[in-house]
N, C-alpha and C. Protein backbone atom coordinates (compact mmCIF):
# COMPACT_ATOMS: atom_id res chain seq x y z
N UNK A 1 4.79 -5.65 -31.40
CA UNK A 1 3.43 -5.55 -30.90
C UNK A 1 3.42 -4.64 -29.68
N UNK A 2 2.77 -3.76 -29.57
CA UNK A 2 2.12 -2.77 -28.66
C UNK A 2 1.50 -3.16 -26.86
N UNK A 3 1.34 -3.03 -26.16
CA UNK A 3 0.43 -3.40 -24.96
C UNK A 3 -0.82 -2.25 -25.05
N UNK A 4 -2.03 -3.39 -24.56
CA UNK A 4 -3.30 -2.97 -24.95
C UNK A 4 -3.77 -3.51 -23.21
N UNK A 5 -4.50 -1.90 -22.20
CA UNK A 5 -5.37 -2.61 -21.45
C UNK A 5 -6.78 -2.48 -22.27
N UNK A 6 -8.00 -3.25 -21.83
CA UNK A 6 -9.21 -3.71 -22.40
C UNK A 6 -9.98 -3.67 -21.47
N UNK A 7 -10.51 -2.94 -21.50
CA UNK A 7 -11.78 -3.32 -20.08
C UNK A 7 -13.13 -4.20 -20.76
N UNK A 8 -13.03 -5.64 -20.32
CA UNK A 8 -13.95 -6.35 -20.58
C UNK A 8 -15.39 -6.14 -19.72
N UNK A 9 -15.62 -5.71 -18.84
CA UNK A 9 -16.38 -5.56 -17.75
C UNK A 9 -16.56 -4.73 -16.66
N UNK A 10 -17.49 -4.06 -16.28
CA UNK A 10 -17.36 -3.19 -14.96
C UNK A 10 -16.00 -4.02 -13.52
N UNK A 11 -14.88 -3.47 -13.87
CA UNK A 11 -14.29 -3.98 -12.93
C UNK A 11 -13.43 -5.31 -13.19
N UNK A 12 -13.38 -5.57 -14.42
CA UNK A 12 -12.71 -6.67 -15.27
C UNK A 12 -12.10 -6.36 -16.31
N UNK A 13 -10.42 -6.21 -16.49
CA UNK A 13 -9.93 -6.18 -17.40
C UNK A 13 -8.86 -6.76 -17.42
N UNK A 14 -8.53 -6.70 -19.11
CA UNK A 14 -6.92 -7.43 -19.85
C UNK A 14 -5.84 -6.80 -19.99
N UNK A 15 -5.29 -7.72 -19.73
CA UNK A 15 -3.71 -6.55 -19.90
C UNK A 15 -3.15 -7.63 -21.11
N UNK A 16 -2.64 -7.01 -22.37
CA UNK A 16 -2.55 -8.00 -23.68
C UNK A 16 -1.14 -7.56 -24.15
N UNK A 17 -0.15 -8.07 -24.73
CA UNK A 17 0.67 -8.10 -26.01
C UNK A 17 2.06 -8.09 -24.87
N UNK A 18 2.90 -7.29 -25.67
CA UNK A 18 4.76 -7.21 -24.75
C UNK A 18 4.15 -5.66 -24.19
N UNK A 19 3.98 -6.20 -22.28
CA UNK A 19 4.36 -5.36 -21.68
C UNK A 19 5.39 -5.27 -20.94
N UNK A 20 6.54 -4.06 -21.63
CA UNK A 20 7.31 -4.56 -20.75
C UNK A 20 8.00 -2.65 -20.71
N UNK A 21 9.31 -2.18 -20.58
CA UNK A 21 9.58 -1.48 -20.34
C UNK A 21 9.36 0.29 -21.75
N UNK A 22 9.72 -0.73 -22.81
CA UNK A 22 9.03 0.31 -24.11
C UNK A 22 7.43 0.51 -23.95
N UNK A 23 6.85 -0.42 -23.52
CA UNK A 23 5.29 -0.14 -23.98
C UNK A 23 4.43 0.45 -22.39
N UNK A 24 5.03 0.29 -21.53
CA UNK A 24 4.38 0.63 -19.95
C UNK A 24 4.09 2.19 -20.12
N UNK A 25 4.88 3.31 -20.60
CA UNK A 25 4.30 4.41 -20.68
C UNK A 25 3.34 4.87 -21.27
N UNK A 26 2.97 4.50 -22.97
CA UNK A 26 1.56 4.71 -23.47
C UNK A 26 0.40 3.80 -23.04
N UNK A 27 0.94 2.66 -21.52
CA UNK A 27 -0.35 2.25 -21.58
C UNK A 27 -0.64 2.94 -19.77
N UNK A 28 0.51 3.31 -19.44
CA UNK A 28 0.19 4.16 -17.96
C UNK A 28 -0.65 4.77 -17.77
N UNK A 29 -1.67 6.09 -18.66
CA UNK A 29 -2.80 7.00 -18.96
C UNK A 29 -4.28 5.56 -18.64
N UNK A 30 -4.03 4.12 -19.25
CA UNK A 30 -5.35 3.62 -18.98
C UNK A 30 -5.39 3.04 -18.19
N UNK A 31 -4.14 2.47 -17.70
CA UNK A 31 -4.44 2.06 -16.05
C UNK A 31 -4.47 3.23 -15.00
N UNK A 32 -3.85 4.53 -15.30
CA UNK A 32 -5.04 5.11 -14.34
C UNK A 32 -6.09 5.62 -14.24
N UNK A 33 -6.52 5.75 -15.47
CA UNK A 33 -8.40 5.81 -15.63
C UNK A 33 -8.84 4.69 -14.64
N UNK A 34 -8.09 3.27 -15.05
CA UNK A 34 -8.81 1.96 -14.47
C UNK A 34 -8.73 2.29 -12.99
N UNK A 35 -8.03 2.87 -12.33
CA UNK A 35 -7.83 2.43 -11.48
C UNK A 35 -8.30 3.81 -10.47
N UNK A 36 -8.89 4.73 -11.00
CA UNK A 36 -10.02 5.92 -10.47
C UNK A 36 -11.06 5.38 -10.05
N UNK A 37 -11.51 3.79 -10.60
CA UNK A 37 -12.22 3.57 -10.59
C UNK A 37 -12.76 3.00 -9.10
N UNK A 38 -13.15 3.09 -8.25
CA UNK A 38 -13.33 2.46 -7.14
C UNK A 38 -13.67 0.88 -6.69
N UNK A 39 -13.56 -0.11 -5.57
CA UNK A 39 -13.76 -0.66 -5.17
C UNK A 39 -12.85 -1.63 -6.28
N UNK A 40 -13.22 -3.32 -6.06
CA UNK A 40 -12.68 -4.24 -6.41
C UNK A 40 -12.48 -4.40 -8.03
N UNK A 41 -11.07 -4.83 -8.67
CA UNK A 41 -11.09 -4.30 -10.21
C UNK A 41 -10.30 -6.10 -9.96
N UNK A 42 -10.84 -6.63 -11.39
CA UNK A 42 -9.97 -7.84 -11.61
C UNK A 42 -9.32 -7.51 -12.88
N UNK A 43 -7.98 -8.29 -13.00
CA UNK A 43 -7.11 -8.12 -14.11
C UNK A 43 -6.38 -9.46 -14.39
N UNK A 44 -6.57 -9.73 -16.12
CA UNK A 44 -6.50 -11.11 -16.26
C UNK A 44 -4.79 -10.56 -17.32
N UNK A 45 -4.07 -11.59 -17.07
CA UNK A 45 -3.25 -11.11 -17.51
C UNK A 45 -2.32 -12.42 -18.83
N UNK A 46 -3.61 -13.51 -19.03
CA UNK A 46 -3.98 -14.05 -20.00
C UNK A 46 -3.10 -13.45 -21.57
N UNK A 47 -3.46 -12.59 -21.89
CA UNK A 47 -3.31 -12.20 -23.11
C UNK A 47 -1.53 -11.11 -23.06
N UNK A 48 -1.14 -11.76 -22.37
CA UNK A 48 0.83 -11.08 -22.20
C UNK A 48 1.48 -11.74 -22.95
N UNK A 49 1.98 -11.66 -23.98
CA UNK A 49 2.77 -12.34 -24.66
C UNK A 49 4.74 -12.10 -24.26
N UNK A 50 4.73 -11.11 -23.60
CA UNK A 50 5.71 -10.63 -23.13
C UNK A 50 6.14 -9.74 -22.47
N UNK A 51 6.69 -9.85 -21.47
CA UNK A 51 6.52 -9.27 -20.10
C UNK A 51 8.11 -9.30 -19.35
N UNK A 52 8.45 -7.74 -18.24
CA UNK A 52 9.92 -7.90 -17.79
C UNK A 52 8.82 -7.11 -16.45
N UNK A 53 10.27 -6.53 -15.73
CA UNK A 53 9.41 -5.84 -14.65
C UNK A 53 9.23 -5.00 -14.52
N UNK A 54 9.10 -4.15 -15.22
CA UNK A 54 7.88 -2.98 -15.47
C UNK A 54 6.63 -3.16 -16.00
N UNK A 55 6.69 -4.76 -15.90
CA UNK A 55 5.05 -5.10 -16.07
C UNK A 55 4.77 -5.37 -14.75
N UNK A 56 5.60 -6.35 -13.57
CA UNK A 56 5.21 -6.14 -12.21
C UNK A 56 5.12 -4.81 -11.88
N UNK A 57 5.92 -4.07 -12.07
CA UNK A 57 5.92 -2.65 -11.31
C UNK A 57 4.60 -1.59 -12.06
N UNK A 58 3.91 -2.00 -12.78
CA UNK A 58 2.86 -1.09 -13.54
C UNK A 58 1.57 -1.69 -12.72
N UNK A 59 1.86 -3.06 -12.13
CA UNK A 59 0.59 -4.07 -11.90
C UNK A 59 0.59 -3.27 -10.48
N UNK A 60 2.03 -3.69 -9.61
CA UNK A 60 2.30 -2.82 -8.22
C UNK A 60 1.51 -1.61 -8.49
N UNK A 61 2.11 -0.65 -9.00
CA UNK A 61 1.32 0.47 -8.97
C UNK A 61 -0.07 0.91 -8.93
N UNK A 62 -0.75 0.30 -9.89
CA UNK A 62 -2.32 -0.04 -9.86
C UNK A 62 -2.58 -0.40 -8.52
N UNK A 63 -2.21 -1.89 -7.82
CA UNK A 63 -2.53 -1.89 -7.02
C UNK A 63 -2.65 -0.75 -5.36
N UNK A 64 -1.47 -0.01 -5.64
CA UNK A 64 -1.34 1.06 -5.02
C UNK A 64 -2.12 1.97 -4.95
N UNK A 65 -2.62 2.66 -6.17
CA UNK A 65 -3.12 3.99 -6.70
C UNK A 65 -5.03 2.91 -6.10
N UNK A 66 -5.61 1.68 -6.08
CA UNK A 66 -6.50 1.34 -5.83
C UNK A 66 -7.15 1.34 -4.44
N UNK A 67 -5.60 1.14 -3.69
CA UNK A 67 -5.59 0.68 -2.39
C UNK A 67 -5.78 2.21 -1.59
N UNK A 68 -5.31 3.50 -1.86
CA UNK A 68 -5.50 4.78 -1.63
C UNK A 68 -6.57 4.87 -1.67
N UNK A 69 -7.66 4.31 -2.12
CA UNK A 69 -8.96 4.63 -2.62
C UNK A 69 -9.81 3.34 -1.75
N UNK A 70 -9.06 2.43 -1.41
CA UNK A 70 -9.72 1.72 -0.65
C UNK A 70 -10.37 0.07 -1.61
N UNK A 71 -9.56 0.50 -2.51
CA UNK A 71 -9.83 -1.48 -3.43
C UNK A 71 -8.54 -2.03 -3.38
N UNK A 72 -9.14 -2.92 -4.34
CA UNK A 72 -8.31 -3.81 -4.27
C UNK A 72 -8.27 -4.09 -6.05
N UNK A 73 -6.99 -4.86 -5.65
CA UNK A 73 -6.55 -5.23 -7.35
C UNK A 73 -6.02 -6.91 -7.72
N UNK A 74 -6.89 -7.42 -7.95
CA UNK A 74 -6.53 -9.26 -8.13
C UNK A 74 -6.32 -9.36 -9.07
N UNK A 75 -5.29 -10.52 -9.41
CA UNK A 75 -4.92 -10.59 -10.96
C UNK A 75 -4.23 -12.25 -10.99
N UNK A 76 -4.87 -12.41 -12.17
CA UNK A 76 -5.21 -13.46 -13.05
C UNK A 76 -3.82 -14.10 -13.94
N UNK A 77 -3.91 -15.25 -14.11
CA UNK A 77 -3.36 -15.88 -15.52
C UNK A 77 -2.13 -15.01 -15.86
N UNK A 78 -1.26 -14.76 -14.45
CA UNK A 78 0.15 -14.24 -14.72
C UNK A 78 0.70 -15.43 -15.21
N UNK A 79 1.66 -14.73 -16.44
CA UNK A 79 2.63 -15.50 -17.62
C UNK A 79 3.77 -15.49 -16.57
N UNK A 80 4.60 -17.16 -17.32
CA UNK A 80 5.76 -17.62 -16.41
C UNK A 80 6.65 -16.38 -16.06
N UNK A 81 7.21 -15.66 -17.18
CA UNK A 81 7.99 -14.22 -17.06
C UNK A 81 7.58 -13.46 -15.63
N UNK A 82 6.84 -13.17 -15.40
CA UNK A 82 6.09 -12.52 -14.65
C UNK A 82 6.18 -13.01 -13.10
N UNK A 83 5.26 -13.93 -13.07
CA UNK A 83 6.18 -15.20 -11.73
C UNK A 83 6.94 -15.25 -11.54
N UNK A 84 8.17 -15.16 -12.21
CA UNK A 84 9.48 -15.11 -11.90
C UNK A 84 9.84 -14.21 -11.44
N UNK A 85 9.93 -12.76 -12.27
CA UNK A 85 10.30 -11.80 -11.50
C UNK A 85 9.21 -11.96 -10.00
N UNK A 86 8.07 -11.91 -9.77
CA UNK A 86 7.32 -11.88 -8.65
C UNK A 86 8.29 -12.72 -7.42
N UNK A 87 8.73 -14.23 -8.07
CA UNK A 87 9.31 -14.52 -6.97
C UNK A 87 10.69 -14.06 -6.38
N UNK A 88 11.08 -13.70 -7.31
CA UNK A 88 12.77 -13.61 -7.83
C UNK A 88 13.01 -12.18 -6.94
N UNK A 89 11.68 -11.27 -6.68
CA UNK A 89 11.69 -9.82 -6.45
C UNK A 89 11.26 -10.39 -4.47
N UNK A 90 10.97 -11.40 -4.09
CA UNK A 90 9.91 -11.94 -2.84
C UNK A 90 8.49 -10.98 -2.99
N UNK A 91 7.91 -10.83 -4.13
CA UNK A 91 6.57 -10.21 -3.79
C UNK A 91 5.36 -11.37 -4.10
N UNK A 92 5.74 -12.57 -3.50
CA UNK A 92 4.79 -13.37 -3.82
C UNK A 92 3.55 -12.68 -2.63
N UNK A 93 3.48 -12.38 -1.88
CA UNK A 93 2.63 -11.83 -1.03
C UNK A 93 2.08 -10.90 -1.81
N UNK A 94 2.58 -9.78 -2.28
CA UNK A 94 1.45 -8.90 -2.50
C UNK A 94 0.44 -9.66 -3.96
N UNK A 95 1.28 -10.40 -4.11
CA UNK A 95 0.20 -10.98 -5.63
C UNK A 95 -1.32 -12.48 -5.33
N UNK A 96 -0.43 -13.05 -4.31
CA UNK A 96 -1.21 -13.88 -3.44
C UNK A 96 -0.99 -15.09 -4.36
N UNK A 97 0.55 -15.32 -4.42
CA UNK A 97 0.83 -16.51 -5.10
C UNK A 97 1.61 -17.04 -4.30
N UNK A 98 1.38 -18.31 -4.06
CA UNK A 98 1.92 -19.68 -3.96
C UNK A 98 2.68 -20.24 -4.52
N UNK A 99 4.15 -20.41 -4.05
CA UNK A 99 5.13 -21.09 -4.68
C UNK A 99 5.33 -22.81 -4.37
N UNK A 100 5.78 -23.17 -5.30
CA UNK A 100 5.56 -24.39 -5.30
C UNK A 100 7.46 -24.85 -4.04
């Protein structure tokens, strides 16, 4: 299975299927459309079925390429995979997660 972003909403989208180091380059082109986009963008990340860290590091980036521009990038319904590397990497700060 492929990774699919989705823009559900002005400023609301999915990040879906195995993102992980094979699939981050054909989906790199729509997160930076998404992320031209100005001001506050939410990203639900719900629909990951599989994920390493070049799915943190694609999310990092967004948030980067947003923050140049002056937004911001919040994100949603990160899968256990994901958390892990987040903590495992100490970027619980930039994600604004709380470890137990």
């Amino acid at each position: 299975m492929k990774a699919d972003l989705r823009r559900l909403a002005e400023g609301r989208y999915s990040l879906e299927g195995e993102v992980t180091v094979d699939t981050v380059p054909d989906l790199w082109p729509l997160i930076q459309q998404a992320a031209a986009q100005p001001g506050v963008a939410c990203l639900s990340c719900k629909g990951v079925t599989q994920a390493d860290s070049a799915a943190v590091a694609v999310i990092i980036e967004w948030m980067r390429l947003l923050h140049r521009r002056g937004g911001t990038l919040m994100v949603e319904d990160l899968p256990m995979e994901m958390q892990m590397i987040i903590e495992i990497s100490d970027l619980e700060d930039v994600f604004h997660i709380e470890v137990a």
